[in-house]
N, C-alpha and C. Protein backbone atom coordinates (compact mmCIF):
# COMPACT_ATOMS: atom_id res chain seq x y z
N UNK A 1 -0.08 7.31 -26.71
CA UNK A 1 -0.59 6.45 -25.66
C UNK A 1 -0.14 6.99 -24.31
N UNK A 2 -0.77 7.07 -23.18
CA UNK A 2 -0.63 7.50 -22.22
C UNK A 2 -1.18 6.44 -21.11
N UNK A 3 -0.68 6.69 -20.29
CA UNK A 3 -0.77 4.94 -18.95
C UNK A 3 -1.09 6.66 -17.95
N UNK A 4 -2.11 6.59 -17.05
CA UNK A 4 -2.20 7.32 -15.73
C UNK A 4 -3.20 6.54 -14.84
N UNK A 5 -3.32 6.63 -13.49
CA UNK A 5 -4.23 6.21 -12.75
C UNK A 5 -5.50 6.90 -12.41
N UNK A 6 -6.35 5.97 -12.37
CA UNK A 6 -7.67 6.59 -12.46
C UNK A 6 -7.77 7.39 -10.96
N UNK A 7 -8.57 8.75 -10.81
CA UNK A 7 -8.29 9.17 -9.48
C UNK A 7 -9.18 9.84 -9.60
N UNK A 8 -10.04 10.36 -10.23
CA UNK A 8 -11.59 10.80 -10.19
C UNK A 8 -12.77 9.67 -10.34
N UNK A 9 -14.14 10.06 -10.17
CA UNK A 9 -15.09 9.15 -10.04
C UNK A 9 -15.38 9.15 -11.63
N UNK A 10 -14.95 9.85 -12.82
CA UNK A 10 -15.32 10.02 -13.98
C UNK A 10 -14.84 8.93 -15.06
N UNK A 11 -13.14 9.09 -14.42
CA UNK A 11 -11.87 8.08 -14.43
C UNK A 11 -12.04 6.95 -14.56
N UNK A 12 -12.81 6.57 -13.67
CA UNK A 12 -13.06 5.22 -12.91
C UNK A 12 -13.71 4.64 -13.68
N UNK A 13 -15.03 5.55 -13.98
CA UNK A 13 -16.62 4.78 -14.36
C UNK A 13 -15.65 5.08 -16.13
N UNK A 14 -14.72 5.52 -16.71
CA UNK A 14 -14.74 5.24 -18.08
C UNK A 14 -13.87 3.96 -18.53
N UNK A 15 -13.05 3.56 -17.24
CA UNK A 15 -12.74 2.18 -17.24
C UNK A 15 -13.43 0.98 -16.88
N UNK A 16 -14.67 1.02 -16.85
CA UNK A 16 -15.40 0.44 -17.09
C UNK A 16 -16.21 -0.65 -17.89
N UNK A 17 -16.48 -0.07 -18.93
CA UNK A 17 -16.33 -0.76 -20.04
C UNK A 17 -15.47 -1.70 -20.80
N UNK A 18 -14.28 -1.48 -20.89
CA UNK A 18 -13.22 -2.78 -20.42
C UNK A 18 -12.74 -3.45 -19.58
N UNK A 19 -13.05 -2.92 -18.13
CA UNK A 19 -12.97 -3.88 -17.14
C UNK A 19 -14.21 -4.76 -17.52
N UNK A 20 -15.46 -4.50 -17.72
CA UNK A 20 -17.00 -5.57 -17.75
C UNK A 20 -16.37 -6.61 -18.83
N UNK A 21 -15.20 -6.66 -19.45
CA UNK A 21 -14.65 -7.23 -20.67
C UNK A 21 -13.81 -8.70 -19.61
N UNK A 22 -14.01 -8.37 -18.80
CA UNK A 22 -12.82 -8.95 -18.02
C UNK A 22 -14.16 -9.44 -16.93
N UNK A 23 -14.35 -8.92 -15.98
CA UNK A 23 -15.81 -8.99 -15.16
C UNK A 23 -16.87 -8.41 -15.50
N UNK A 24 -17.54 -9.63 -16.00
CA UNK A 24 -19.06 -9.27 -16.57
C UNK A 24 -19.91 -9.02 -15.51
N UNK A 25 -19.67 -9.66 -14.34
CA UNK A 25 -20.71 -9.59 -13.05
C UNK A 25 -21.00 -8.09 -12.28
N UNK A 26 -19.70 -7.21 -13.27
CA UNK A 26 -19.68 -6.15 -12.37
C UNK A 26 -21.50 -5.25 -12.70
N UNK A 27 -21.30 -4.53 -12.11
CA UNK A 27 -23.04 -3.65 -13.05
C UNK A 27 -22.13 -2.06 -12.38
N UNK A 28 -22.28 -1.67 -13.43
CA UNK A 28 -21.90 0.23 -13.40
C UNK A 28 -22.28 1.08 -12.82
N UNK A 29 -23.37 0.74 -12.16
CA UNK A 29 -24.33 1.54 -10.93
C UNK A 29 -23.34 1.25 -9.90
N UNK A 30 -22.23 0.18 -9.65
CA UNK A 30 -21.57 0.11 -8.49
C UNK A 30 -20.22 -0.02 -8.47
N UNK A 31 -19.73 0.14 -9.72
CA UNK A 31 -18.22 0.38 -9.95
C UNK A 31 -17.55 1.60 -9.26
N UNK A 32 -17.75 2.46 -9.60
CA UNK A 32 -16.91 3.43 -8.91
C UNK A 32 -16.91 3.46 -7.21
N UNK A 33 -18.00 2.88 -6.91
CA UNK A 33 -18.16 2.72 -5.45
C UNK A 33 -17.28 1.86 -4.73
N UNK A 34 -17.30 0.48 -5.95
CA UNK A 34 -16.69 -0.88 -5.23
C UNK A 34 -14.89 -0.45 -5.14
N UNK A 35 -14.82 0.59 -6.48
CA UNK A 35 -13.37 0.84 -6.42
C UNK A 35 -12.64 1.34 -5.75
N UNK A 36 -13.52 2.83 -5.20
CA UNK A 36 -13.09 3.69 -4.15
C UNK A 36 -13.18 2.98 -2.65
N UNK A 37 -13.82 1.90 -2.62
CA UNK A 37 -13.80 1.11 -1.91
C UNK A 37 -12.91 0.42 -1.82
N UNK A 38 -12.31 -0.04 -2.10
CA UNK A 38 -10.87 -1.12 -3.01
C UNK A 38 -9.74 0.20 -2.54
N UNK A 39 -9.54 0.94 -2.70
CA UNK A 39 -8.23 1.94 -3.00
C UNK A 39 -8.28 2.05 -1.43
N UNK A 40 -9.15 1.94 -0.75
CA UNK A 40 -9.16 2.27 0.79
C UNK A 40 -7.74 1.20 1.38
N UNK A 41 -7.78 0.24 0.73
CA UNK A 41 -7.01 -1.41 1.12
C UNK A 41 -5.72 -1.43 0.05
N UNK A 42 -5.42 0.05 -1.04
CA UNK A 42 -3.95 0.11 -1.24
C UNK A 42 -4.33 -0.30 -2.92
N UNK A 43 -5.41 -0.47 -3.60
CA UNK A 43 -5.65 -0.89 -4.86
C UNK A 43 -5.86 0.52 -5.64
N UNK A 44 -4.85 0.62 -6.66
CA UNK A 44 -5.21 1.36 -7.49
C UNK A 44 -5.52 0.68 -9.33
N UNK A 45 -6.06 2.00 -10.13
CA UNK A 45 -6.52 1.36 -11.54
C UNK A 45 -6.14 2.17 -12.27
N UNK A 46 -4.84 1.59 -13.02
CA UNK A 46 -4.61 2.23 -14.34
C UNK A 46 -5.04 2.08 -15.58
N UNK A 47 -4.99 2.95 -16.48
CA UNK A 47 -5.50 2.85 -17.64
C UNK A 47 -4.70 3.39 -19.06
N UNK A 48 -4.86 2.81 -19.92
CA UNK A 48 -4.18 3.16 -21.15
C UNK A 48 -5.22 4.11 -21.85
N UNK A 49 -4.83 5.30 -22.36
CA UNK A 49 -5.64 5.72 -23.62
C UNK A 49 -5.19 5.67 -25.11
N UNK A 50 -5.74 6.28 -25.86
CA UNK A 50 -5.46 5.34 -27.20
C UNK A 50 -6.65 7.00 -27.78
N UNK A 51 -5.94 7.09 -29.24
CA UNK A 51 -7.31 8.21 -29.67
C UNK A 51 -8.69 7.64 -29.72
N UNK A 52 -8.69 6.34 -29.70
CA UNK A 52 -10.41 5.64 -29.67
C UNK A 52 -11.05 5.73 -28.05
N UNK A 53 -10.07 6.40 -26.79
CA UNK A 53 -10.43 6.38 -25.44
C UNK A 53 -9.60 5.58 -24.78
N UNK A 54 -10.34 4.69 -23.59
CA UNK A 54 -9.46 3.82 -22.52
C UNK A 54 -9.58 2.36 -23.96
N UNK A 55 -8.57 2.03 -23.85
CA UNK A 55 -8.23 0.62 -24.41
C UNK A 55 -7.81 -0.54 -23.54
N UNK A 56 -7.00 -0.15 -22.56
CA UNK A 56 -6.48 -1.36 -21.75
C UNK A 56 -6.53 -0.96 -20.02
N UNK A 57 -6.81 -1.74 -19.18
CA UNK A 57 -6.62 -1.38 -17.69
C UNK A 57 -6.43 -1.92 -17.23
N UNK A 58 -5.91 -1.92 -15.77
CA UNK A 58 -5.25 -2.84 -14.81
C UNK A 58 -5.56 -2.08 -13.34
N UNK A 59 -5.84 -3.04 -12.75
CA UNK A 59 -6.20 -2.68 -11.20
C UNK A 59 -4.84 -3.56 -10.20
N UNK A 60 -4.55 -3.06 -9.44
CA UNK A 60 -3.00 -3.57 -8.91
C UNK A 60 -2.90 -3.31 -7.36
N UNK A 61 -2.31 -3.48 -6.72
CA UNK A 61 -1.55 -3.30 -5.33
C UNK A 61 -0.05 -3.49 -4.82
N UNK A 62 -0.06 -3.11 -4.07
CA UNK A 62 2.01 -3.28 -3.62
C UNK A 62 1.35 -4.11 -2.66
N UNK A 63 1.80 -5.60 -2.04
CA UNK A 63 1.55 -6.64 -1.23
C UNK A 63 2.91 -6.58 -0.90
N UNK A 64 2.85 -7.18 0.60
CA UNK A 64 4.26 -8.36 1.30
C UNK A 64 3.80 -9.10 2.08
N UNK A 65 4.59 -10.09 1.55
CA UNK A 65 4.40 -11.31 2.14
C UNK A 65 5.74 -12.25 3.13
N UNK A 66 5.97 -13.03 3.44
CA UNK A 66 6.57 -13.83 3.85
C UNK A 66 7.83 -14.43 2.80
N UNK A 67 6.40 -15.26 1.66
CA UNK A 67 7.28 -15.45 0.33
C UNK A 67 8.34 -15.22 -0.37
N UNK A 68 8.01 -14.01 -0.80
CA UNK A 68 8.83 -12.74 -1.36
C UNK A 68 8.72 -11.26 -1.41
N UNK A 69 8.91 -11.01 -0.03
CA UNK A 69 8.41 -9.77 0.51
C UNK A 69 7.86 -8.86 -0.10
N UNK A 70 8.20 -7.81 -0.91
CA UNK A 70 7.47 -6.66 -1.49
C UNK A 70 6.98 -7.40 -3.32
N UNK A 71 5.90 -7.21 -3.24
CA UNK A 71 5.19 -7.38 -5.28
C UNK A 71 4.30 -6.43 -5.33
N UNK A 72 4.44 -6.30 -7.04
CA UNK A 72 2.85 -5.62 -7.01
C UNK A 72 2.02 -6.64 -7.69
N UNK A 73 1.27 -6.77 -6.79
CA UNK A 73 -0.13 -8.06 -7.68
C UNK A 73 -1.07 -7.12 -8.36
N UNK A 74 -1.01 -7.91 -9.43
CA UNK A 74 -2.19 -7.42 -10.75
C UNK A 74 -3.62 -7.97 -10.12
N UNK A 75 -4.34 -7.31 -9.87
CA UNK A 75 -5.51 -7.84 -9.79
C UNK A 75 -6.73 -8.11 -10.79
N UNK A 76 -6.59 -7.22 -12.04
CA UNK A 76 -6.64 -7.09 -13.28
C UNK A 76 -5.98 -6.64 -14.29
N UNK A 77 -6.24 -7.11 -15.71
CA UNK A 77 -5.43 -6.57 -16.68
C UNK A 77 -5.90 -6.86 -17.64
N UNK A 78 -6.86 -6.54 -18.76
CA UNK A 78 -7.69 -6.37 -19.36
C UNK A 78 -7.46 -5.20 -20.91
N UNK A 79 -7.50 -5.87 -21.78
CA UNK A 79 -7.45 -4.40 -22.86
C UNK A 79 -8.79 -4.85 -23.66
N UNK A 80 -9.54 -3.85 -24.19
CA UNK A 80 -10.46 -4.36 -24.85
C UNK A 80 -10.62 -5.08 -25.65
N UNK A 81 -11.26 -5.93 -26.62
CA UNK A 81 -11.04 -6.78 -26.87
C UNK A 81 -11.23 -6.32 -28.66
N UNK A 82 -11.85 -4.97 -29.30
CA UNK A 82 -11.46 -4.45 -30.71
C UNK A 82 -10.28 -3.80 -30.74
N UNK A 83 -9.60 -3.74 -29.30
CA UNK A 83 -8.21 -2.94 -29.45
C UNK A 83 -7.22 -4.11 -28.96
N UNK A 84 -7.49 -5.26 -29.20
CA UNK A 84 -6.13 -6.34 -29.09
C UNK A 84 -5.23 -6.73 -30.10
N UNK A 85 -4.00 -7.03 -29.88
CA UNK A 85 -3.30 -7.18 -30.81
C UNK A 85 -2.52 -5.62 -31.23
N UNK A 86 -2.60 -4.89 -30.77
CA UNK A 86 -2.47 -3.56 -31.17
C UNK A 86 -0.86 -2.77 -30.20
N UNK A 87 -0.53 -3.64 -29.19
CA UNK A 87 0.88 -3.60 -28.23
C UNK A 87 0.21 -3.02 -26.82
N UNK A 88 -1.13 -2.69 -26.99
CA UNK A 88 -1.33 -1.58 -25.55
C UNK A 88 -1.03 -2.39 -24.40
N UNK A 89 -1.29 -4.20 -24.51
CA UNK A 89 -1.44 -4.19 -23.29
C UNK A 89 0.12 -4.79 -22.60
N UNK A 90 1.10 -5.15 -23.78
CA UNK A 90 2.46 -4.89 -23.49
C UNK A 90 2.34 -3.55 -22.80
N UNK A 91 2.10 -2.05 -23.41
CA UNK A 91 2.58 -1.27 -22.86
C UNK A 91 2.15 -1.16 -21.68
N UNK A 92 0.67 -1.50 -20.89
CA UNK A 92 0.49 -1.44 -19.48
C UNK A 92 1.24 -2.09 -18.83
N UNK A 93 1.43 -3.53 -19.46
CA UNK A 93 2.40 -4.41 -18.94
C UNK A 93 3.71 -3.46 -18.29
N UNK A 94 4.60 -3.55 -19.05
CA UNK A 94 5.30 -2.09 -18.88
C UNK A 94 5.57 -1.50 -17.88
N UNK A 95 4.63 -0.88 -18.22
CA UNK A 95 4.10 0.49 -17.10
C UNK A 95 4.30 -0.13 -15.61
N UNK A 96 3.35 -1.14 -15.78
CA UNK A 96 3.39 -1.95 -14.09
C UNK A 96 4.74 -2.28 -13.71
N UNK A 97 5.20 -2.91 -14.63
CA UNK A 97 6.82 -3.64 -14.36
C UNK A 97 7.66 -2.14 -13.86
N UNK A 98 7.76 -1.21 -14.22
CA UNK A 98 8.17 0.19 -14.00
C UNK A 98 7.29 0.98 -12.91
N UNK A 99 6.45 0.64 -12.42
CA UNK A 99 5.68 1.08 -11.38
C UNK A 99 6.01 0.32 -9.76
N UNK A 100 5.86 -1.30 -10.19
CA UNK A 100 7.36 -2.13 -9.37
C UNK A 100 8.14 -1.49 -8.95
N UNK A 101 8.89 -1.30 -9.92
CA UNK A 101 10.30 -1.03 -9.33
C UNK A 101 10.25 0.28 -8.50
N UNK A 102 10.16 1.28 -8.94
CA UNK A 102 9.31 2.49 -8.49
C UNK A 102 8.62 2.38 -6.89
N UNK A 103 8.28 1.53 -6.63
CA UNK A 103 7.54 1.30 -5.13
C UNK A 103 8.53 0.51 -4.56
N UNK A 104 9.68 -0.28 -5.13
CA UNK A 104 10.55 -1.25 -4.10
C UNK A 104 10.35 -2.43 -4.60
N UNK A 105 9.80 -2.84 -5.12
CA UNK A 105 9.16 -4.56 -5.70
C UNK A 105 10.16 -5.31 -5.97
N UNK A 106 10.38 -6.32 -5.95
CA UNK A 106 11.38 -7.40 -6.20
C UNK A 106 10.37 -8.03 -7.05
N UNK A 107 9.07 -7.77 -7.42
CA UNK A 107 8.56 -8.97 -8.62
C UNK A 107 7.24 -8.03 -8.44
N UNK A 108 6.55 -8.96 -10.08
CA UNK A 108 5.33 -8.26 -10.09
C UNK A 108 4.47 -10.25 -10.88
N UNK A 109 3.16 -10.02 -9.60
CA UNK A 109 2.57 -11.38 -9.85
C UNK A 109 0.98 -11.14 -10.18
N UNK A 110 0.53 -12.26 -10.81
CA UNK A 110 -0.88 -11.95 -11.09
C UNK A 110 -1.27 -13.50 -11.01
N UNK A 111 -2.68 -13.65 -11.14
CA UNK A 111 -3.52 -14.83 -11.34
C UNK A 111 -3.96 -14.64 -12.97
N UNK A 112 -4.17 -15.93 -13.38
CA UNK A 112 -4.92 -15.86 -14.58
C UNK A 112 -5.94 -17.35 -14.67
N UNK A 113 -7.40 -17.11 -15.03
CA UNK A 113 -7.80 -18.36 -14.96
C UNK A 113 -8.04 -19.69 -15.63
N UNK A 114 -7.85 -20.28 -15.37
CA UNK A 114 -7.25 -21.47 -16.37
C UNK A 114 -7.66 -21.22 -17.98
N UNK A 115 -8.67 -21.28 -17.94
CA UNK A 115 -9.52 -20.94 -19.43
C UNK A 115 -9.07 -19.71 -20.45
N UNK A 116 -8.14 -18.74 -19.73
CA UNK A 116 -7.96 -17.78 -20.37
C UNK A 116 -6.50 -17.97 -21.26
N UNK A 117 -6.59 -19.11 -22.09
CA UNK A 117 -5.59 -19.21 -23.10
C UNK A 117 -4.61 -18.22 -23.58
N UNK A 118 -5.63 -17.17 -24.52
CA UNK A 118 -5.06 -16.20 -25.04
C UNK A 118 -4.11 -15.26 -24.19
N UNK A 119 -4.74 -15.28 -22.66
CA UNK A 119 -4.20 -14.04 -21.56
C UNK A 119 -2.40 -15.08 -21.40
N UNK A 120 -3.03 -15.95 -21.26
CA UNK A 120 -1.39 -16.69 -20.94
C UNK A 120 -0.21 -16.97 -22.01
N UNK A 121 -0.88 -17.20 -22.95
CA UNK A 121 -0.04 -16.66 -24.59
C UNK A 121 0.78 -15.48 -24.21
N UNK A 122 0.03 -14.48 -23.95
CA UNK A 122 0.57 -12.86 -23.68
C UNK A 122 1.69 -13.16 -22.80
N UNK A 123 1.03 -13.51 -21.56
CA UNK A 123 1.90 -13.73 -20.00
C UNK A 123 3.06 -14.43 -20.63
N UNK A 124 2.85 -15.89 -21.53
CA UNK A 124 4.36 -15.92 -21.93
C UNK A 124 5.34 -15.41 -22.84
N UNK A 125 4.62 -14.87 -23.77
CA UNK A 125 4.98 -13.88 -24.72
C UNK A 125 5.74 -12.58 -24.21
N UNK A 126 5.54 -12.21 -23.26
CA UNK A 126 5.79 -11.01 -21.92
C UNK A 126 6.92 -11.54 -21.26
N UNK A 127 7.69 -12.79 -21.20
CA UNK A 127 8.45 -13.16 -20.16
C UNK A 127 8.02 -13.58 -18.76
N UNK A 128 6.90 -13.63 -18.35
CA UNK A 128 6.35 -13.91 -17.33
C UNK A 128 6.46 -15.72 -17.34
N UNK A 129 6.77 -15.96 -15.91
CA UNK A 129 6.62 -17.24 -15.72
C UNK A 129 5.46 -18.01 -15.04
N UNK A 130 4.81 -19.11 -15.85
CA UNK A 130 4.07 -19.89 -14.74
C UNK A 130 4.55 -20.84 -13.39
N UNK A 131 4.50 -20.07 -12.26
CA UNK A 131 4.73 -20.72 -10.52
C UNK A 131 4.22 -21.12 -10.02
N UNK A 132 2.82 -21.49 -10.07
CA UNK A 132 2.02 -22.36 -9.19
C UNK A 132 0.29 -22.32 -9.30
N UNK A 133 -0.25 -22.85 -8.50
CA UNK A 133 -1.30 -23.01 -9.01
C UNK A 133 -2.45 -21.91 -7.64
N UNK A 134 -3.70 -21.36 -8.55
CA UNK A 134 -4.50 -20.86 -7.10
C UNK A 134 -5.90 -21.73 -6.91
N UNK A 135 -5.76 -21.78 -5.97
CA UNK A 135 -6.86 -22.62 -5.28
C UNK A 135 -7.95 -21.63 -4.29
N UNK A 136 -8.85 -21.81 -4.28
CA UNK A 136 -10.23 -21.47 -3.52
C UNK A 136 -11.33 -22.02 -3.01
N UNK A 137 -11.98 -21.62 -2.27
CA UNK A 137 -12.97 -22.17 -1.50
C UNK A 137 -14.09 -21.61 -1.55
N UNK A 138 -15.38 -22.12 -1.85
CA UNK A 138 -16.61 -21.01 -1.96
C UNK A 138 -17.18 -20.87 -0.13
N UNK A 139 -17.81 -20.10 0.43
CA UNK A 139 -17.81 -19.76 1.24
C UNK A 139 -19.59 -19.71 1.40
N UNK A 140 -20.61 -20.01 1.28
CA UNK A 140 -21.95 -19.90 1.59
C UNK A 140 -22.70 -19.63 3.08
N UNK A 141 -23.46 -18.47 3.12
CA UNK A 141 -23.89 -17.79 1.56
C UNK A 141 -23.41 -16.69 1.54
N UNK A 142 -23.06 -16.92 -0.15
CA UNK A 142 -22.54 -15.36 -0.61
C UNK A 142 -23.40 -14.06 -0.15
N UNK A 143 -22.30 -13.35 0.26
CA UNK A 143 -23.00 -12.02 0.83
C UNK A 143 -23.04 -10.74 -0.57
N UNK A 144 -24.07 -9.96 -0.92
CA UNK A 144 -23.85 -9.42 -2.29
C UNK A 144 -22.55 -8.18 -1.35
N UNK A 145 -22.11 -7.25 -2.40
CA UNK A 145 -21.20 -6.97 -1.77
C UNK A 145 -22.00 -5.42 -1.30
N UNK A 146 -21.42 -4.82 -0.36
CA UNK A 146 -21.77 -3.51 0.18
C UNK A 146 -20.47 -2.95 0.85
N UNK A 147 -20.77 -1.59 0.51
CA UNK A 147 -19.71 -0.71 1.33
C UNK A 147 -19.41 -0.83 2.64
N UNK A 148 -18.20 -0.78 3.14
CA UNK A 148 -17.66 -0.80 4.60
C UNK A 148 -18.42 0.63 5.05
């Protein structure tokens, strides 16, 4: 198993397929675009391989805040879903928690959405704690998204 970050356009588009596991809304004609787009603002995407290919990925950032100054927020974290149960996405887990520290982090935080039972099983299974709740606002009208 090997954890590296995606850093070609080839990279990108083969994490794909398990990210759409996670965001279905995405469409593949605009992934690698939206990403390299994304990395402009400090987001990178790692990925697990496995001899069956990418199995698990995670898209992340180093944030500070006020809160608790330096984290890395998960913005995704996703393993496929015929390769679960299998430890990969402990091991990205991992990886990130060691990628933290590695950049300065005093913590590493994510969202998960209510419905996603199983993901929070993991999260507590992982040692991760539940802190609070996220809230949002829809904003109309949605703009589809396009490159800066």
């Amino acid at each position: 198993m090997n954890v590296r970050i995606a850093s070609t356009d080839s990279e990108i588009d083969a994490c794909f397929p398990v990210m759409c596991e996670l965001r279905p809304h995405l469409e593949r004609t605009a992934f690698v675009a939206i990403v390299r787009d994304m990395q402009k603002d400090g987001y990178a995407l790692a990925y697990l391989t496995a001899p069956e290919g990418v199995v698990s990925v995670a898209g992340f950032r180093v944030m500070r805040t006020l809160f608790c100054d330096s984290f890395l927020y998960v913005d995704d974290l996703v393993t496929a879903s015929a390769a679960r149960s299998k430890g990969y996405g402990r091991v990205l887990l991992e990886w990130l928690k060691d990628r933290a520290r590695m950049e300065g982090c005093a913590q590493l935080h994510l969202d998960s959405a209510m419905h996603r039972k199983d993901a929070h099983r993991f999260y507590s299974a992982n040692a991760m704690q539940t802190t609070g709740y996220h809230f949002h606002f829809e904003i109309e009208p949605r703009v589809p998204w396009k490159a800066r």
